[in-house]
Structures are given as structure tokens and as C-alpha cells.
PDB file of N, CA and C in Angstrom:
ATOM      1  N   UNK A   1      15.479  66.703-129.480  1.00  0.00           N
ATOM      2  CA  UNK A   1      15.962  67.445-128.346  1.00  0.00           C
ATOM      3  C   UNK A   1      16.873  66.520-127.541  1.00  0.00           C
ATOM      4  N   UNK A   2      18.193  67.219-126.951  1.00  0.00           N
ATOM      5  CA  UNK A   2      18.847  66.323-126.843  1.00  0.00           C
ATOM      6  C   UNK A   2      18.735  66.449-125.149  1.00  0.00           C
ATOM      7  N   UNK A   3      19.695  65.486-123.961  1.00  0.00           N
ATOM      8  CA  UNK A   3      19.345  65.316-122.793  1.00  0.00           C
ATOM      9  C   UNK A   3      19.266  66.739-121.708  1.00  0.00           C
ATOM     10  N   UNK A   4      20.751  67.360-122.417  1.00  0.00           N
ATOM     11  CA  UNK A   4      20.749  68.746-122.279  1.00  0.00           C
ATOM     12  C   UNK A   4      19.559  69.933-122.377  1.00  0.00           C
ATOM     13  N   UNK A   5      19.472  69.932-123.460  1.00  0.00           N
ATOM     14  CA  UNK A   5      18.458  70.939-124.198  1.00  0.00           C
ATOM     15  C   UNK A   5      17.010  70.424-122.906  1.00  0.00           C
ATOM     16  N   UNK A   6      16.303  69.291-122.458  1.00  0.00           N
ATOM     17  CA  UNK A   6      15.619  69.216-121.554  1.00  0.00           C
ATOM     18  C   UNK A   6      15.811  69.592-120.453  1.00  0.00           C
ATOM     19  N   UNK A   7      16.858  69.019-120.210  1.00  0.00           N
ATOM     20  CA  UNK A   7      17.535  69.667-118.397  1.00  0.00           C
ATOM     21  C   UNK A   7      17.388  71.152-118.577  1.00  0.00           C
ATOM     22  N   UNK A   8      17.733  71.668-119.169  1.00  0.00           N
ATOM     23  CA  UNK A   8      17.623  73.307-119.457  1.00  0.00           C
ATOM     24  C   UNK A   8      16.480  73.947-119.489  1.00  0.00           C
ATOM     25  N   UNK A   9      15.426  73.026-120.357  1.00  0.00           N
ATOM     26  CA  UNK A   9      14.204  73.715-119.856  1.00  0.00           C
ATOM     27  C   UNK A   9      13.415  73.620-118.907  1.00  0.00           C
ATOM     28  N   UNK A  10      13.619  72.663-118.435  1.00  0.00           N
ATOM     29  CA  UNK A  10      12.957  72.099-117.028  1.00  0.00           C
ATOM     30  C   UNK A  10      13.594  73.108-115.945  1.00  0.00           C
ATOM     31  N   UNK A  11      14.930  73.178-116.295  1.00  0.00           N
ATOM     32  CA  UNK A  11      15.762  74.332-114.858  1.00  0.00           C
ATOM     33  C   UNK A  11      14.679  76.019-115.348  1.00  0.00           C
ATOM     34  N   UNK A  12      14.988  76.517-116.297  1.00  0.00           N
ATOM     35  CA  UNK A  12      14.833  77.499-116.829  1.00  0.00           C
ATOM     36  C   UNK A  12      13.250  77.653-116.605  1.00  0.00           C
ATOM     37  N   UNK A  13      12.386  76.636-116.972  1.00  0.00           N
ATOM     38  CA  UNK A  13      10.874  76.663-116.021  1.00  0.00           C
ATOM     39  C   UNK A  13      10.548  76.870-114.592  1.00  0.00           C
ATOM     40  N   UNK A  14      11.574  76.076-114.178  1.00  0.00           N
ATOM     41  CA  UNK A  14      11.988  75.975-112.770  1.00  0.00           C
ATOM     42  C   UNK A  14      11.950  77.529-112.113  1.00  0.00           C
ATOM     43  N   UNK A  15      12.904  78.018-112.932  1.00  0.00           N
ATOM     44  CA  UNK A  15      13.020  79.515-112.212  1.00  0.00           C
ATOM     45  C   UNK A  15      12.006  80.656-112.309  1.00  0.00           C
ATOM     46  N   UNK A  16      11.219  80.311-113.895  1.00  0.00           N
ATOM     47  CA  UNK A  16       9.897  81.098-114.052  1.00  0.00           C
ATOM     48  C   UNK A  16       9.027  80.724-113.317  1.00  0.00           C
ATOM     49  N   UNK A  17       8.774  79.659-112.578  1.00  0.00           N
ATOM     50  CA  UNK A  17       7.397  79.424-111.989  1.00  0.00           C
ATOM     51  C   UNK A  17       7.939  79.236-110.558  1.00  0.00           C
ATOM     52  N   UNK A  18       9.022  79.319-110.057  1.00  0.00           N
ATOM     53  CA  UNK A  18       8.967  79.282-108.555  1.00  0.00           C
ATOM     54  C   UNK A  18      10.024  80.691-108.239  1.00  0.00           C
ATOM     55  N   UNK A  19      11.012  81.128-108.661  1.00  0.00           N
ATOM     56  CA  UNK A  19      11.743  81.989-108.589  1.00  0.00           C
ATOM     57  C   UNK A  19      11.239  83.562-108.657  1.00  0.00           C
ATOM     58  N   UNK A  20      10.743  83.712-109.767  1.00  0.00           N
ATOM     59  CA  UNK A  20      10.602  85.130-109.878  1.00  0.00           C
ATOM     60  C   UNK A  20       9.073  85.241-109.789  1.00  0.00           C
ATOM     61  N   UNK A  21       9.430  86.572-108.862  1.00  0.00           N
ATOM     62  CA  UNK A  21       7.851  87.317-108.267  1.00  0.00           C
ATOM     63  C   UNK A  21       7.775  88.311-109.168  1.00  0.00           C
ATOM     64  N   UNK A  22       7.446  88.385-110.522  1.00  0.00           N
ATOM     65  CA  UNK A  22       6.604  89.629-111.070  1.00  0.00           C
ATOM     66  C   UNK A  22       5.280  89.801-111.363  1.00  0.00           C
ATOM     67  N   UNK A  23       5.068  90.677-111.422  1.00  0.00           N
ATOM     68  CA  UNK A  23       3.574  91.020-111.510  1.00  0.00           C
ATOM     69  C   UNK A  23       3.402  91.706-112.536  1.00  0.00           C
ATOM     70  N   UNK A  24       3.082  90.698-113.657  1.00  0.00           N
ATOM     71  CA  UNK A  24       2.378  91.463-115.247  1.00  0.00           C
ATOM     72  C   UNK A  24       1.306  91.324-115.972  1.00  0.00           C
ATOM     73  N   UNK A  25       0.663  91.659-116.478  1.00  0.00           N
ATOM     74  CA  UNK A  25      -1.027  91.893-116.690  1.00  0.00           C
ATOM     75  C   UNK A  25      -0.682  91.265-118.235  1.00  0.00           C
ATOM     76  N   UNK A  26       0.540  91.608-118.947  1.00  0.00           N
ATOM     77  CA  UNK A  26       0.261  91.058-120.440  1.00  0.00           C
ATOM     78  C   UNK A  26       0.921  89.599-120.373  1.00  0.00           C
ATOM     79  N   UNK A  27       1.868  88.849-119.508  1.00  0.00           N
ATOM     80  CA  UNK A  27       2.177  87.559-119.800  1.00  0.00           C
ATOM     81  C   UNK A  27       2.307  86.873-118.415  1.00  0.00           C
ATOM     82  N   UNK A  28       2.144  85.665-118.045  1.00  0.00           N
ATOM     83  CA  UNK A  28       1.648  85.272-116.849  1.00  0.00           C
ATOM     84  C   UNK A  28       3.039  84.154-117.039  1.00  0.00           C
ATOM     85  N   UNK A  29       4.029  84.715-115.887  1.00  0.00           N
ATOM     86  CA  UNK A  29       5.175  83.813-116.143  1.00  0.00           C
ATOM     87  C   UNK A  29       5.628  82.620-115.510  1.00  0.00           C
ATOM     88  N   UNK A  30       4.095  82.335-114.181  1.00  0.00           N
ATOM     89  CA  UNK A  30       4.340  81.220-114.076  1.00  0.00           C
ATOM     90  C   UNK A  30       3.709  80.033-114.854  1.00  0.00           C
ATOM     91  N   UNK A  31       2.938  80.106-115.494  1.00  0.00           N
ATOM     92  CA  UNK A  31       2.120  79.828-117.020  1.00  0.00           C
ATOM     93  C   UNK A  31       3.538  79.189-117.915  1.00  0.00           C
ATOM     94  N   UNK A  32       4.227  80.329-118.256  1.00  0.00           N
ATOM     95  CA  UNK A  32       5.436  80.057-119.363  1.00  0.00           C
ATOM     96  C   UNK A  32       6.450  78.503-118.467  1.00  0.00           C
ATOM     97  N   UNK A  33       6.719  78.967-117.053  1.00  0.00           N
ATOM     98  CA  UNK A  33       7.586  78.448-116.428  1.00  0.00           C
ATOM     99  C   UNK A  33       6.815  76.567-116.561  1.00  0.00           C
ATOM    100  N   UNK A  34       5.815  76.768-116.113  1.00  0.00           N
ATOM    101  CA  UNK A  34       5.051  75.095-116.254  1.00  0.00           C
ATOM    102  C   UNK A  34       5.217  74.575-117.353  1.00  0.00           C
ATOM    103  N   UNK A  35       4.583  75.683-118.654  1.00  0.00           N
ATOM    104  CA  UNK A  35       4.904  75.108-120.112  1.00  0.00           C
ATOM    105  C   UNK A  35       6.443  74.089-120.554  1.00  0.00           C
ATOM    106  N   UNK A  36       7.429  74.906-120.048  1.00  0.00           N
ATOM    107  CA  UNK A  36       8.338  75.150-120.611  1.00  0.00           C
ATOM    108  C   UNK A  36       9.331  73.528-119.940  1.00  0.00           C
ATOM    109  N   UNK A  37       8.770  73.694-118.373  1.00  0.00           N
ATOM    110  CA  UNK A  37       9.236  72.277-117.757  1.00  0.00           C
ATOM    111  C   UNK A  37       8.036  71.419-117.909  1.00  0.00           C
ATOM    112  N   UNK A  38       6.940  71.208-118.578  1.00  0.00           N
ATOM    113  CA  UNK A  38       6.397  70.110-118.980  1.00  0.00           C
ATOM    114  C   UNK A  38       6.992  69.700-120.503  1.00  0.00           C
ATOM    115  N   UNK A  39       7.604  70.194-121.517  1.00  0.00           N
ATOM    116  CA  UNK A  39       8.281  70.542-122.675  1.00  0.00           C
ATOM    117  C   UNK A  39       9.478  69.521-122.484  1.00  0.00           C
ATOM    118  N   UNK A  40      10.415  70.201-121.313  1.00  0.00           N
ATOM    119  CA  UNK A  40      11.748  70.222-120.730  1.00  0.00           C
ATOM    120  C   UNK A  40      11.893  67.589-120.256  1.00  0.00           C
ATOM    121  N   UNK A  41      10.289  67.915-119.344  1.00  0.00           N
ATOM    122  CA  UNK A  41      10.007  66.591-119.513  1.00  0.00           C
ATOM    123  C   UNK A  41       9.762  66.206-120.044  1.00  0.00           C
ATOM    124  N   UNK A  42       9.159  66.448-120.813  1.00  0.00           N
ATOM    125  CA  UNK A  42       8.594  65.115-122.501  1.00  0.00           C
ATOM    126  C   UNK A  42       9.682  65.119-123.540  1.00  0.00           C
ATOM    127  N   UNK A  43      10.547  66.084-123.464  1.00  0.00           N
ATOM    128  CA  UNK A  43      11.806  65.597-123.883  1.00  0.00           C
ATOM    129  C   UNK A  43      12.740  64.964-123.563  1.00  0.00           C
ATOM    130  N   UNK A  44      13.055  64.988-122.262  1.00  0.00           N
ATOM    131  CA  UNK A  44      13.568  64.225-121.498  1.00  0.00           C
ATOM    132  C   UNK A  44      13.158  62.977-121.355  1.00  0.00           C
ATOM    133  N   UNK A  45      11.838  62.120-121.634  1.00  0.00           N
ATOM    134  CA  UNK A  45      11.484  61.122-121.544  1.00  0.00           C
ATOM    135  C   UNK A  45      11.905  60.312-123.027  1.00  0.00           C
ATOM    136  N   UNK A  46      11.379  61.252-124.038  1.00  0.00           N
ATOM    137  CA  UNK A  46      11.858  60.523-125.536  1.00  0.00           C
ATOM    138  C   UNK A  46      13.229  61.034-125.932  1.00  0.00           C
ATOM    139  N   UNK A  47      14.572  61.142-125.239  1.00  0.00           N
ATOM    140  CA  UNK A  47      15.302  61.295-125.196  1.00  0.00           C
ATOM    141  C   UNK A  47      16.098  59.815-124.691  1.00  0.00           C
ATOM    142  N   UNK A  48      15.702  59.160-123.793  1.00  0.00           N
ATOM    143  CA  UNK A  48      16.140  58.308-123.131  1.00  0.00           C
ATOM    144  C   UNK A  48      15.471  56.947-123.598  1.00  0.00           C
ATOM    145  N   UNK A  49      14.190  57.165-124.217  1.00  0.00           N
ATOM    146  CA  UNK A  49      13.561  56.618-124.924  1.00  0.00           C
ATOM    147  C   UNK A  49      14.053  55.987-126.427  1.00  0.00           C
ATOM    148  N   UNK A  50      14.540  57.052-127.237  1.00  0.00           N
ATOM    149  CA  UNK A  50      15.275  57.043-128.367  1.00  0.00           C
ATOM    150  C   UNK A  50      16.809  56.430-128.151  1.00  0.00           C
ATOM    151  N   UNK A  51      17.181  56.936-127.027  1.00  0.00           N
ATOM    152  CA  UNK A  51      18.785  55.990-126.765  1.00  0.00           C
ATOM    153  C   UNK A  51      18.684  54.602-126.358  1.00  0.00           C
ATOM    154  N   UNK A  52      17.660  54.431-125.955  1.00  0.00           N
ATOM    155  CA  UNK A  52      17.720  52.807-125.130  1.00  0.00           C
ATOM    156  C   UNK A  52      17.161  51.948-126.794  1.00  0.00           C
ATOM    157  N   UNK A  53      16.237  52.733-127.769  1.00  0.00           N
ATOM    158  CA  UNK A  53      16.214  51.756-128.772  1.00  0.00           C
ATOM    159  C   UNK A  53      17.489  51.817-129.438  1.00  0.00           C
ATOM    160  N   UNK A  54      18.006  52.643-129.542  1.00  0.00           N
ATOM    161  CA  UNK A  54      19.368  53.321-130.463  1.00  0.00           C
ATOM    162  C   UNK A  54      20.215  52.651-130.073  1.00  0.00           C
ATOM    163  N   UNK A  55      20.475  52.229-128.702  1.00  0.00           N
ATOM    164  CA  UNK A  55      21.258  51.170-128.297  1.00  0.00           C
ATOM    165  C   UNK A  55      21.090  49.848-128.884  1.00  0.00           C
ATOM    166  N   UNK A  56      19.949  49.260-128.368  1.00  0.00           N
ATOM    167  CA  UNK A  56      19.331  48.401-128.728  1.00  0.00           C
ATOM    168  C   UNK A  56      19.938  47.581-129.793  1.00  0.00           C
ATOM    169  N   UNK A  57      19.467  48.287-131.093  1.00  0.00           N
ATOM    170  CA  UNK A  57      19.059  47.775-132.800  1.00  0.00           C
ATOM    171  C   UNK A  57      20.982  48.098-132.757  1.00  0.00           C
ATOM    172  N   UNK A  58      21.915  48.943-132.577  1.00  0.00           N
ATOM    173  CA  UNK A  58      23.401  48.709-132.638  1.00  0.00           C
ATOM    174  C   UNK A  58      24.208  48.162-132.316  1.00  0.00           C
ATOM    175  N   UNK A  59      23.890  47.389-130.955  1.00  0.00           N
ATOM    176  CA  UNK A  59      24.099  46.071-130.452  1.00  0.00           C
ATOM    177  C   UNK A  59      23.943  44.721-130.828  1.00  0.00           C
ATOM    178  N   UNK A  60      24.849  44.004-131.747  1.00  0.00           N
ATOM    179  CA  UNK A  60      24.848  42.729-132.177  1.00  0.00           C
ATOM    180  C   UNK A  60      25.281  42.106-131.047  1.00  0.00           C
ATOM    181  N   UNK A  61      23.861  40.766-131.645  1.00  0.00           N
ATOM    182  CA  UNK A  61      23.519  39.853-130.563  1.00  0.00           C
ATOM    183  C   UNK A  61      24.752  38.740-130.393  1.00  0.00           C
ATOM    184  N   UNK A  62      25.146  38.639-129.020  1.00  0.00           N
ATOM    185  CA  UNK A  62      26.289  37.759-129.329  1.00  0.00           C
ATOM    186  C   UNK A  62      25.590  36.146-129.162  1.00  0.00           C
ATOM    187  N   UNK A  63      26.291  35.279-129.999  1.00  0.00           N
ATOM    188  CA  UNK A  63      25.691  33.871-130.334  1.00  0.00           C
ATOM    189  C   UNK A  63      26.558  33.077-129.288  1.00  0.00           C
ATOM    190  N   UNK A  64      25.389  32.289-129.190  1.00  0.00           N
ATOM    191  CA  UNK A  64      25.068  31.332-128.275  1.00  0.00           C
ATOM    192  C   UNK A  64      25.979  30.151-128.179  1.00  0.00           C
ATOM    193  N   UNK A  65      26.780  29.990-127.683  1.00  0.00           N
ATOM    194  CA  UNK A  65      27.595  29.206-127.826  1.00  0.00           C
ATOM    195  C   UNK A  65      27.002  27.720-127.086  1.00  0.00           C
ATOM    196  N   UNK A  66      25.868  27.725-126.917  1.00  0.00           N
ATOM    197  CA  UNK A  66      25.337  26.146-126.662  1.00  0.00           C
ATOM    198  C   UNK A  66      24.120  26.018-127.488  1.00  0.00           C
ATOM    199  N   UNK A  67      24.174  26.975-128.783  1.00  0.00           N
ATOM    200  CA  UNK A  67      22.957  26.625-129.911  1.00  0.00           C
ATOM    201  C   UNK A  67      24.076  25.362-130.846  1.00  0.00           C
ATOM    202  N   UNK A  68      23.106  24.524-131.152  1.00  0.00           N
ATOM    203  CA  UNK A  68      23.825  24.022-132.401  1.00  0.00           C
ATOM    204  C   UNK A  68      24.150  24.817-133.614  1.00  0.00           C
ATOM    205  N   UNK A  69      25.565  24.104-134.490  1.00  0.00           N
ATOM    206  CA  UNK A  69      26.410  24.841-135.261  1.00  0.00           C
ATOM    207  C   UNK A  69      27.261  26.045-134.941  1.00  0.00           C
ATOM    208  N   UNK A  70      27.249  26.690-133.617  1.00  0.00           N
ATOM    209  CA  UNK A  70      27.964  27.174-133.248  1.00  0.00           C
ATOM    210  C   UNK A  70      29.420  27.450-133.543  1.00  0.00           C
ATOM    211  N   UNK A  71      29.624  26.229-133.463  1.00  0.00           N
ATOM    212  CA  UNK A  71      31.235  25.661-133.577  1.00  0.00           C
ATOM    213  C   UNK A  71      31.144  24.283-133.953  1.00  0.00           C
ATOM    214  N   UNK A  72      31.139  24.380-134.677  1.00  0.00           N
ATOM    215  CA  UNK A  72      30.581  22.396-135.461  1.00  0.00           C
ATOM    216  C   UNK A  72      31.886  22.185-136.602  1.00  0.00           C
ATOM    217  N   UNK A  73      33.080  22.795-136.246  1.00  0.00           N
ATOM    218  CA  UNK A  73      33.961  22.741-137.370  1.00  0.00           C
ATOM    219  C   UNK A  73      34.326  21.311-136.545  1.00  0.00           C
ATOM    220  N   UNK A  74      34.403  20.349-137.828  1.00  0.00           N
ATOM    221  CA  UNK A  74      35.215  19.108-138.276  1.00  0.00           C
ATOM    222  C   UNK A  74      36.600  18.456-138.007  1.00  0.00           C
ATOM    223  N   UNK A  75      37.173  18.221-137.091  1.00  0.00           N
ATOM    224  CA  UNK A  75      38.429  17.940-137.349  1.00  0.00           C
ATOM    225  C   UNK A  75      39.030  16.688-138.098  1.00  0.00           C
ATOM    226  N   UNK A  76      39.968  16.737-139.151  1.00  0.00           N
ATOM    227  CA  UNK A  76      40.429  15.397-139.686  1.00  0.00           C
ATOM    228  C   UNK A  76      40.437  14.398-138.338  1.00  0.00           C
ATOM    229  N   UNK A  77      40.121  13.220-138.851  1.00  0.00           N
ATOM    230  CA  UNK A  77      40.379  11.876-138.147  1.00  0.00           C
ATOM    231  C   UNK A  77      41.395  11.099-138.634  1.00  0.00           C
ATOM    232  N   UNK A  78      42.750  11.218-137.893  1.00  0.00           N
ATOM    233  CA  UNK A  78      44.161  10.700-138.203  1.00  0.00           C
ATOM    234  C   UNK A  78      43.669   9.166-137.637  1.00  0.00           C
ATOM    235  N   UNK A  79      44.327   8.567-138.877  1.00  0.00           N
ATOM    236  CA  UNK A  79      44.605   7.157-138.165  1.00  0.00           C
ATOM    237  C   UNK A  79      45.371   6.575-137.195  1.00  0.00           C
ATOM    238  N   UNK A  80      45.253   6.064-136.711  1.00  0.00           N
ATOM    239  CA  UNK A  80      46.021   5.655-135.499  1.00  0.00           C
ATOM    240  C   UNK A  80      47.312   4.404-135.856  1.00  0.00           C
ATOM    241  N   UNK A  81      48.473   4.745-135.637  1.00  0.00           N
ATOM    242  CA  UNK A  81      49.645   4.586-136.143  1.00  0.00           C
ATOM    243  C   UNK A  81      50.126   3.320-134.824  1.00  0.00           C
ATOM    244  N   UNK A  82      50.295   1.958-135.112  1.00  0.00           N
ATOM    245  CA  UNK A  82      50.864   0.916-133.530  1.00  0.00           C
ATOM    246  C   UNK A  82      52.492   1.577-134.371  1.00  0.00           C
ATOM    247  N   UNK A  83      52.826   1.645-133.023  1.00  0.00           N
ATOM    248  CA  UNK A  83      54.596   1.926-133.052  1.00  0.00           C
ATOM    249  C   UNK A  83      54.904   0.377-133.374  1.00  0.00           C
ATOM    250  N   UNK A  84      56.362   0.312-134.333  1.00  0.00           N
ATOM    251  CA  UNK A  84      56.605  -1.090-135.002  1.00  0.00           C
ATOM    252  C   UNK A  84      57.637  -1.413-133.571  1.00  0.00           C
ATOM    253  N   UNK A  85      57.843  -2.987-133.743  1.00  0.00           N
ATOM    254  CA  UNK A  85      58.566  -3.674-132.914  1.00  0.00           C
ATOM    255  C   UNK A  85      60.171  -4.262-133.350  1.00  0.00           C
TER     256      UNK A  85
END
């Protein structure tokens, strides 16, 4: 379920359990409305849950530039040349 699809049910609960006044003997709609935004939240939680690891593990770690070998490349050692007289 994606961040959407929660927000939606949580609103859409929202309106069954505080919005509408009906009175029905076969389905109890502030019942549905709680269901539907406790649903609306537990998706919403492993939603944000799933992106922060998803982030996570796709994010290469950037290296340390004060670990050894880092940058340990070699440079030739030129000899040192006395200018002639």
C-alpha cells in the first residue's frame, strides 16, 4: 500500500466515523470508519517504514577518505637533477 492509498483511508474513515449521522440496524458505519483508518495507519507506518530501508540498502556508502588505502596511489620518485655549471 502505497503513501496515498493510506492517506485515503484514513480520510475516507475519517468521514465514516465522524461525518455521517446514519442510523442503520444492518451495518454500523462508525465501526467501518475506525476499521478502515486503523488500516489507513498501519499502512502508513510500513510505508515509510519500507522507504527508509529502501533507501537505505540503495545508498552506497561513500568511503572514507581518512581510512587507509583510500588513496595510497604511488607516485614515481624522479631523481633529483644539480643544474651543471
Amino acid at each position: 500500500m502505497s503513501i496515498a492509498g493510506s492517506v485515503f483511508l484514513v480520510a475516507v474513515g475519517a468521514i465514516l466515523r465522524y461525518a455521517i449521522n446514519v442510523d442503520t440496524s444492518a451495518i454500523d458505519l462508525e465501526t467501518i470508519g475506525l476499521i478502515l483508518m486503523i488500516a489507513g495507519i498501519v499502512g502508513l507506518a510500513l510505508s515509510f517504514a519500507y522507504q527508509a530501508y529502501a533507501s537505505r540498502s540503495r545508498r552506497p556508502a561513500a568511503p572514507d577518505p581518512y581510512e587507509r588505502g583510500y588513496d595510497d596511489r604511488v607516485e614515481e620518485e624522479r631523481p633529483v637533477r644539480r643544474p651543471r655549471r
